[in-house]
Protein backbone atom coordinates (compact mmCIF):
# COMPACT_ATOMS: atom_id res chain seq x y z
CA UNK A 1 -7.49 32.67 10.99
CA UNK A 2 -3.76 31.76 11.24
CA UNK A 3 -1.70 31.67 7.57
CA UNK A 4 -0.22 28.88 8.41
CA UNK A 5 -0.80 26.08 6.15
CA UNK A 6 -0.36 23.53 8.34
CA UNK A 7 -3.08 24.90 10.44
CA UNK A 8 -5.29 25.04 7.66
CA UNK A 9 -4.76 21.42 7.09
CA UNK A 10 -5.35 20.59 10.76
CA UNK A 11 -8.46 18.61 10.26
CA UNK A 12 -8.11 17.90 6.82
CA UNK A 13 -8.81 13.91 6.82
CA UNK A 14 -6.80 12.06 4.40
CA UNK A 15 -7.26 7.92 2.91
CA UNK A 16 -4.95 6.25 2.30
CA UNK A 17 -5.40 2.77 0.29
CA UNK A 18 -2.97 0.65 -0.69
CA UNK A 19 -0.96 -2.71 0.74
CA UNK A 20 1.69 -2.68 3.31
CA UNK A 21 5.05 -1.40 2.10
CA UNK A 22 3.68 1.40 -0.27
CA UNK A 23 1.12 2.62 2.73
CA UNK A 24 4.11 2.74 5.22
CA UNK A 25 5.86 4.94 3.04
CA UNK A 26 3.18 7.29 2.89
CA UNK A 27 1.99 7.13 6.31
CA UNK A 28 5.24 7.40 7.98
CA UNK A 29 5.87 10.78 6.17
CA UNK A 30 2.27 12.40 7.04
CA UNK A 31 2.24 11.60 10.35
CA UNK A 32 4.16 14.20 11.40
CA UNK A 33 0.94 16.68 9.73
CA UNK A 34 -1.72 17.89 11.45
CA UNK A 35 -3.85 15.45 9.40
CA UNK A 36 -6.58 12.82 10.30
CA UNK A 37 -5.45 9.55 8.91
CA UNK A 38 -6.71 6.96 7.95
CA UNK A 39 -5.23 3.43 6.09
CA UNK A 40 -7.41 1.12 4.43
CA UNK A 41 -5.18 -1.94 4.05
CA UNK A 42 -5.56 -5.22 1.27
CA UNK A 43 -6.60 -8.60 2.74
CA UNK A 44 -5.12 -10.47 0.05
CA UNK A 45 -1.27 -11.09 1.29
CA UNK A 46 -0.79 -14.25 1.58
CA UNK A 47 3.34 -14.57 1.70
CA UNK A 48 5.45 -15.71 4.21
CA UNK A 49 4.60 -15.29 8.10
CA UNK A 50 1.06 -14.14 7.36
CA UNK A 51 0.47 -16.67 4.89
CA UNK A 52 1.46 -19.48 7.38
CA UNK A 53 -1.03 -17.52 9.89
CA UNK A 54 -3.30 -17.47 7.81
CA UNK A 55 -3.74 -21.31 6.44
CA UNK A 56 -2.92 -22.61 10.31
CA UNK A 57 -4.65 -20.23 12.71
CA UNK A 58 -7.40 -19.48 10.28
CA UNK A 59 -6.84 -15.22 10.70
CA UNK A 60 -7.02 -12.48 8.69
CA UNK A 61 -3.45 -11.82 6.97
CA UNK A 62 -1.39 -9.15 9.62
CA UNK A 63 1.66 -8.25 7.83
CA UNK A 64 0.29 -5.25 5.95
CA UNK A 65 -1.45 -4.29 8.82
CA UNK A 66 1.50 -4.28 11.02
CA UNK A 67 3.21 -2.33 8.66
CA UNK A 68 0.41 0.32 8.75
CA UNK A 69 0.61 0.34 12.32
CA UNK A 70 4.51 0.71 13.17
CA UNK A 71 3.93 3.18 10.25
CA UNK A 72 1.27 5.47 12.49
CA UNK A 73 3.33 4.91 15.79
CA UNK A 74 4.19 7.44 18.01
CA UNK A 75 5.75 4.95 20.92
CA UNK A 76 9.02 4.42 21.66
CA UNK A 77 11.32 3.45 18.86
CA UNK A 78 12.23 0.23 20.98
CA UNK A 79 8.54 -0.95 20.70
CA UNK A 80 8.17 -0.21 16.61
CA UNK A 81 11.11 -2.70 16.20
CA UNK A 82 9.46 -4.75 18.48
CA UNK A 83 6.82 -5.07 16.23
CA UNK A 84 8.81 -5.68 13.30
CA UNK A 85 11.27 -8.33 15.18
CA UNK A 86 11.11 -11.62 13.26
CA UNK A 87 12.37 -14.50 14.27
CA UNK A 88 15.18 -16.22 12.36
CA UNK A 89 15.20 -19.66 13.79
CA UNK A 90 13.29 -22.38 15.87
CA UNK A 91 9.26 -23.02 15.64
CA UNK A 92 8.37 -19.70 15.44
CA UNK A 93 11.31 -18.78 12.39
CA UNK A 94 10.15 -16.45 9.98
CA UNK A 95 7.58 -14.91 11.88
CA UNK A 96 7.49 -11.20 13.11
CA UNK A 97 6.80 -10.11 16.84
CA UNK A 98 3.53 -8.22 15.10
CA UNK A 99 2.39 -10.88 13.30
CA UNK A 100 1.84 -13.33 15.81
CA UNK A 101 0.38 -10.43 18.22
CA UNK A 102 -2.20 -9.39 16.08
CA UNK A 103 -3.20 -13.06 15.45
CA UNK A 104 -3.41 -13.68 19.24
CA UNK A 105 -5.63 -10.39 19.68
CA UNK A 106 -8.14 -11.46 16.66
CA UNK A 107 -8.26 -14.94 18.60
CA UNK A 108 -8.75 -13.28 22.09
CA UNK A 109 -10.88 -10.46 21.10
CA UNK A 110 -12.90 -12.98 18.37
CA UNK A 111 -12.23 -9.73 15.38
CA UNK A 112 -9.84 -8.95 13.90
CA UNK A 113 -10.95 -5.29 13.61
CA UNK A 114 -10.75 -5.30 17.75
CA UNK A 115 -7.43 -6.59 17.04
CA UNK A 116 -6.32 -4.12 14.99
CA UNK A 117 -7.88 -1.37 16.98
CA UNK A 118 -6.28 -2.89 20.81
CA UNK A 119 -2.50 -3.05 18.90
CA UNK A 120 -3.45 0.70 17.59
CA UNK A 121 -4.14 1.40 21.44
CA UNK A 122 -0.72 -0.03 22.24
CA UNK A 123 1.39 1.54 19.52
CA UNK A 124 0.18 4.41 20.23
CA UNK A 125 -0.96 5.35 16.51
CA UNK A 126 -2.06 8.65 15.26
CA UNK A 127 -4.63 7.31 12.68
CA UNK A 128 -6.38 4.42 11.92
CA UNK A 129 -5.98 1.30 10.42
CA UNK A 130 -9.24 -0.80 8.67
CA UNK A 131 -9.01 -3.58 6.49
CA UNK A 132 -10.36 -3.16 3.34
CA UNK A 133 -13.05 -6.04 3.56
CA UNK A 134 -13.25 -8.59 6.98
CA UNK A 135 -13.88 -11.38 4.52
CA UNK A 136 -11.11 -14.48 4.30
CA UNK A 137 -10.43 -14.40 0.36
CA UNK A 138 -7.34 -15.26 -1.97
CA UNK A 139 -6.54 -13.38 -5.02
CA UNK A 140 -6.63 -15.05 -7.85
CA UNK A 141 -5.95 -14.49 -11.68
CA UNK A 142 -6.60 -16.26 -14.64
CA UNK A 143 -3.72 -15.92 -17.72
CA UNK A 144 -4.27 -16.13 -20.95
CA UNK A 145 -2.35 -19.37 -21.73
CA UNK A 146 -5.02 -20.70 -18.91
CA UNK A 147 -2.39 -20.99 -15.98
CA UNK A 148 -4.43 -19.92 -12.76
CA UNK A 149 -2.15 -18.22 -10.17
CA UNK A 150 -3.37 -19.05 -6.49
CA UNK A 151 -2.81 -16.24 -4.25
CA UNK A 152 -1.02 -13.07 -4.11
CA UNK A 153 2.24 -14.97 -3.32
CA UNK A 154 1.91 -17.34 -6.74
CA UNK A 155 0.89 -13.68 -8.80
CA UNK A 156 4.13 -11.69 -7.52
CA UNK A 157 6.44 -13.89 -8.05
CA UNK A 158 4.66 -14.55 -11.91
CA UNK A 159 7.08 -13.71 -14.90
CA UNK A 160 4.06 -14.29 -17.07
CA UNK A 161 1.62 -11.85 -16.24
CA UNK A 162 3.00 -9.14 -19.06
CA UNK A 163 2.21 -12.11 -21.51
CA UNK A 164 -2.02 -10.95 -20.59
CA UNK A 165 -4.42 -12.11 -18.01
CA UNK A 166 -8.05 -12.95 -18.47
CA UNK A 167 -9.51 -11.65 -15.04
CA UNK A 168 -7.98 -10.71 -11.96
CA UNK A 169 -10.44 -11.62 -8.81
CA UNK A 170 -11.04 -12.33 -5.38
CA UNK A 171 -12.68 -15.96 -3.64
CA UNK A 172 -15.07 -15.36 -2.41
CA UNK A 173 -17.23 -13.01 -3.04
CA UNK A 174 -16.14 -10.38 -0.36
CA UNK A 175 -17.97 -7.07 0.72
CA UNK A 176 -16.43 -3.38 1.24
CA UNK A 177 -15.76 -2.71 4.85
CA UNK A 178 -18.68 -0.92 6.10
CA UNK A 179 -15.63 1.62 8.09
CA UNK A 180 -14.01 2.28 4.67
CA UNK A 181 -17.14 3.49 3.44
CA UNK A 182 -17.45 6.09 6.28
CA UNK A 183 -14.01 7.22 5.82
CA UNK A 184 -14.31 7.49 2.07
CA UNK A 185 -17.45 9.72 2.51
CA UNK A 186 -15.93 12.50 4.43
CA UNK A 187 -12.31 12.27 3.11
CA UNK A 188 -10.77 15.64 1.78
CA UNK A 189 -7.78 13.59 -0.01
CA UNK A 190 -7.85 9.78 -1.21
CA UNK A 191 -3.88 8.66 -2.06
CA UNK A 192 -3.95 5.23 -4.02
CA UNK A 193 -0.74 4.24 -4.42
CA UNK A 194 2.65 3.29 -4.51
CA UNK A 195 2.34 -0.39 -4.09
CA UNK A 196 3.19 -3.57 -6.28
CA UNK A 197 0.04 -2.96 -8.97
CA UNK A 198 -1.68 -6.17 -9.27
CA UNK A 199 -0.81 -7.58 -5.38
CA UNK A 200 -1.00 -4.39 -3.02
CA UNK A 201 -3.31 -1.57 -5.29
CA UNK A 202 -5.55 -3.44 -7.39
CA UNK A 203 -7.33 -6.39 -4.74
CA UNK A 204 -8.37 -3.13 -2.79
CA UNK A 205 -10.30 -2.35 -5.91
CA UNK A 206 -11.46 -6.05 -6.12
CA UNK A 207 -13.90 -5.43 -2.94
CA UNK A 208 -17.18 -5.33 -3.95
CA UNK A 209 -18.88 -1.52 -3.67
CA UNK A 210 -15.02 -0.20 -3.16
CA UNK A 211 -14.78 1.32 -6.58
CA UNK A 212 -18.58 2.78 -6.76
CA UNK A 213 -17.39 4.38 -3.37
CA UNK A 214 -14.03 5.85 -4.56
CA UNK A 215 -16.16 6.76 -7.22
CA UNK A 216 -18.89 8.46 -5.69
CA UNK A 217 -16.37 10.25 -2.90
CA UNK A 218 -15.68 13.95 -3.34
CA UNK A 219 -12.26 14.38 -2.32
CA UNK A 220 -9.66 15.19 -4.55
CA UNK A 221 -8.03 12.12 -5.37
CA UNK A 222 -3.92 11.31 -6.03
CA UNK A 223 -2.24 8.54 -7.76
CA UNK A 224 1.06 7.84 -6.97
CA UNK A 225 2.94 6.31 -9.49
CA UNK A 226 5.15 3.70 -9.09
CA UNK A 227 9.16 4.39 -8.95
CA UNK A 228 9.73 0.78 -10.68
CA UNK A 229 8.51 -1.82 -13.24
CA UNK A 230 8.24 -5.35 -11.84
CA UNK A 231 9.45 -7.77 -14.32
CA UNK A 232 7.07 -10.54 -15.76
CA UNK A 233 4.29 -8.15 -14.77
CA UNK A 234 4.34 -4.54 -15.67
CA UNK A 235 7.48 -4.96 -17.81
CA UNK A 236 8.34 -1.57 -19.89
CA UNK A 237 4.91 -0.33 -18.03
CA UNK A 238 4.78 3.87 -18.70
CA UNK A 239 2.54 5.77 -16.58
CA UNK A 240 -0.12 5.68 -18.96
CA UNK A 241 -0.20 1.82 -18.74
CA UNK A 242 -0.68 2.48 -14.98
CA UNK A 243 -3.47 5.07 -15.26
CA UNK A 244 -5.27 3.27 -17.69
CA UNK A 245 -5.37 -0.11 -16.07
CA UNK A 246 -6.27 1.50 -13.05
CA UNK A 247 -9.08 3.55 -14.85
CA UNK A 248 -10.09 0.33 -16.19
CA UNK A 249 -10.30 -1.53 -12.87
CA UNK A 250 -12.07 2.08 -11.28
CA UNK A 251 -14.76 2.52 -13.98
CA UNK A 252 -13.41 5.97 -14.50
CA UNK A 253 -10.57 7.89 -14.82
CA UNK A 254 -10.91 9.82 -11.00
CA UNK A 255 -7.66 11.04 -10.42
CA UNK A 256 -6.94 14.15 -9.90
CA UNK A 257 -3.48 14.49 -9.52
CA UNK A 258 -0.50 11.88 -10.51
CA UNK A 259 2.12 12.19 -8.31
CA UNK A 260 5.53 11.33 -10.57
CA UNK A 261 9.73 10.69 -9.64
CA UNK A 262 11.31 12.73 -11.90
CA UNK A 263 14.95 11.68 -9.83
CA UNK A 264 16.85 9.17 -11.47
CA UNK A 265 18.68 7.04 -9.63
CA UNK A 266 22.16 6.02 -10.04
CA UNK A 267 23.06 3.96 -12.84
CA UNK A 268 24.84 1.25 -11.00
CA UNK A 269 21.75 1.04 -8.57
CA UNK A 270 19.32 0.74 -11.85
CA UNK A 271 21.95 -2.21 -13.64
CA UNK A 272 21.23 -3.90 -9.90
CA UNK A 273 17.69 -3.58 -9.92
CA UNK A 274 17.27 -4.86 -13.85
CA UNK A 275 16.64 -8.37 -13.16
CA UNK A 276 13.71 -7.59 -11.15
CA UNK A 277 12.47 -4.81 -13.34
CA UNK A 278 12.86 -0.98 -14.98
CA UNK A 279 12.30 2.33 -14.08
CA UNK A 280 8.61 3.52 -14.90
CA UNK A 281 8.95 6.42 -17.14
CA UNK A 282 6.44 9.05 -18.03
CA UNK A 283 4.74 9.28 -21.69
CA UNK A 284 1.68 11.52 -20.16
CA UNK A 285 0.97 15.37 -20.93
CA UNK A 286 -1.31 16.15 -18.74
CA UNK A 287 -1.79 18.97 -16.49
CA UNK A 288 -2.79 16.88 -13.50
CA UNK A 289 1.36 15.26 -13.42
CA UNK A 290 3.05 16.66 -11.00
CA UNK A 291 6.56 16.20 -11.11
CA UNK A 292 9.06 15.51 -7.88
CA UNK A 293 12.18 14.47 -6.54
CA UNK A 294 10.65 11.89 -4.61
CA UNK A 295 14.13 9.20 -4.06
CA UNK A 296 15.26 8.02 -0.67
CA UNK A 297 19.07 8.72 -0.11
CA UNK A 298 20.93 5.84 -1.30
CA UNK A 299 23.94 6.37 0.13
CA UNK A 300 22.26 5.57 3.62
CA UNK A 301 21.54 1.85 2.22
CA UNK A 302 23.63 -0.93 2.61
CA UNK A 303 22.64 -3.09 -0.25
CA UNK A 304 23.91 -6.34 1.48
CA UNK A 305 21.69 -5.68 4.08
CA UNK A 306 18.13 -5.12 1.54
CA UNK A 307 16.56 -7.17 -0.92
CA UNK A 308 17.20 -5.34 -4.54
CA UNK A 309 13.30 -3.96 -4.79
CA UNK A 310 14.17 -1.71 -1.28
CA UNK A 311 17.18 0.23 -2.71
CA UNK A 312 15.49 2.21 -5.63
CA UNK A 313 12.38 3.42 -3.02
CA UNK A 314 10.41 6.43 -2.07
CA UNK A 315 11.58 9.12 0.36
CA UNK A 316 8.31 9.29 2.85
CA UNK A 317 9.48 12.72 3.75
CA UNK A 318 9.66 14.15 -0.05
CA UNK A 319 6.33 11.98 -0.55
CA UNK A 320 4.71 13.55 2.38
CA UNK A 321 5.55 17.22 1.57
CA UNK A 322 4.22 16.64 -1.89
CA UNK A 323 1.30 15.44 -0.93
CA UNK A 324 0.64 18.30 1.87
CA UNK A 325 0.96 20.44 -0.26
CA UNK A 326 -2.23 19.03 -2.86
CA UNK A 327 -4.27 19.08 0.82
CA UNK A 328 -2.98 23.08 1.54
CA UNK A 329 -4.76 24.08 -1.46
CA UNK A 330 -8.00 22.16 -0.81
């Protein structure tokens, strides 16, 4: 057999779970492997363009799962901004080219699944994209001064949460996708992570039977650790906040690798970045860290052009390698 290690990883298959701009990242970087992929994508956005979908069409939410999409890709460059287009005026401002075509293909095709899997047929994706439930729900949680935050919009924007929350749940009651089970039953390498924490990583976890089945799944399993701290939520967060939350949501501590920045970013990017939050820093010893310069070149971004949470980000190609390496040694 060939010593190549990307031969060796040919049919590795590889999970992804997560919410739209953290899978992206991750996605866009192992595409380029010889890897079966697969995204399993929260239902609980609720923001902008999807959320106005969502409360006046009565679909699914399509943002993430755009982004997952454009993400996997392999057509022309013309049609992944095509996708992406949003329109910044008129009836239809604020809404992106992808949005409003998945929404039409859930209403043609009557699923949004079929949806999903006609706009993976046009993109052209290597992969595949399932939602992590096909259930309508909100998130919702509950804080310990009482307030009850409606949606995933009212939570991330929330300078409270770091103050404590009683419970953290989905309405309704919403069942695992039957498709994410599959894929979590023969997956070689499960990547949770990056992602804002309690809007992108954790309502995946909300799904009833999701965590018994990330759980019960025998692939080697990676968290990847946030680059930033969002204020109001996981202000002055370490990564052992992180792990143990996510432990605590889990059942059990499954992880077995943490995948950790150990780049700092410039300082004037950081003093840019503080109202909105802090660099996560490490407190953990543990063997199953690993350690990598995992930045995106900054000098490439033109901060009048991004919102402040975009210019401290991951590199997908740093990210990627990392990660290819945990499934060479599989």
């Amino acid at each position: 057999m060939s010593a190549n290690p990307l031969f060796r990883s040919s049919y590795k298959k590889v999970v992804v779970v997560g919410g739209g701009t953290g899978n992206f990242t991750v996605l866009r970087g192992l595409k380029y492997y010889p890897l079966e992929l697969t995204a399993v994508v929260s239902m609980a956005d609720d923001g902008g363009s999807t959320g106005i979908l969502r409360d006046e069409l009565g679909v699914l939410p399509p943002g993430d799962v755009r982004q997952c999409l454009v993400a996997l890709s392999n057509s022309s460059r013309l049609m992944r901004s095509l996708m992406n287009y949003r329109f910044e005026n008129g009836g239809l401002g604020g809404h992106s080219f992808g949005n409003l075509l998945l929404s039409a293909l859930e209403k043609v095709t009557g699923s949004f699944e079929r949806a999903v899997e006609e706009a993976g047929r046009i993109l052209y994706i290597k992969g595949k994209v399932i939602p992590v439930t096909t259930h309508q729900v909100r998130l919702k949680m509950i804080l310990n001064n009482r307030k009850v935050l409606e949606g995933e919009k009212e939570i991330y924007l929330s300078q409270e949460i770091d103050q404590g929350y009683k419970s953290i749940y989905l309405e309704p009651f919403a069942k695992v996708n039957t498709r994410v089970l599959e894929a979590l039953k023969t997956a070689d390498l499960l990547i949770i992570g990056p992602g804002g924490f309690y809007t992108s990583l954790i309502p995946n976890l909300l799904v009833d039977g999701m965590c018994e089945a990330i759980r019960a799944c025998s692939a080697k399993k990676v968290f990847v650790v946030n680059l930033m701290n969002r204020k109001g939520q996981t202000t002055g967060f370490k990564t052992s906040h992180y792990l143990k939350e996510m432990t605590r949501f889990l059942g059990q501590d499954v992880f077995d690798h943490m995948l950790i920045n150990c780049q700092k970013p410039p300082a004037d990017l950081i003093d840019v970045y503080a109202a909105e939050g802090d660099l996560v820093e490490n407190d953990l010893d543990d063997r199953r860290v690993i350690f990598a310069d995992l930045l995106g070149k900054v000098s490439e971004l033109n901060a009048k052009d991004l919102m402040k949470r975009n210019l401290i980000r991951h590199d997908s190609k740093k990210l990627a390698q990392e990660l290819v390496k945990i499934v060479d040694h599989l």
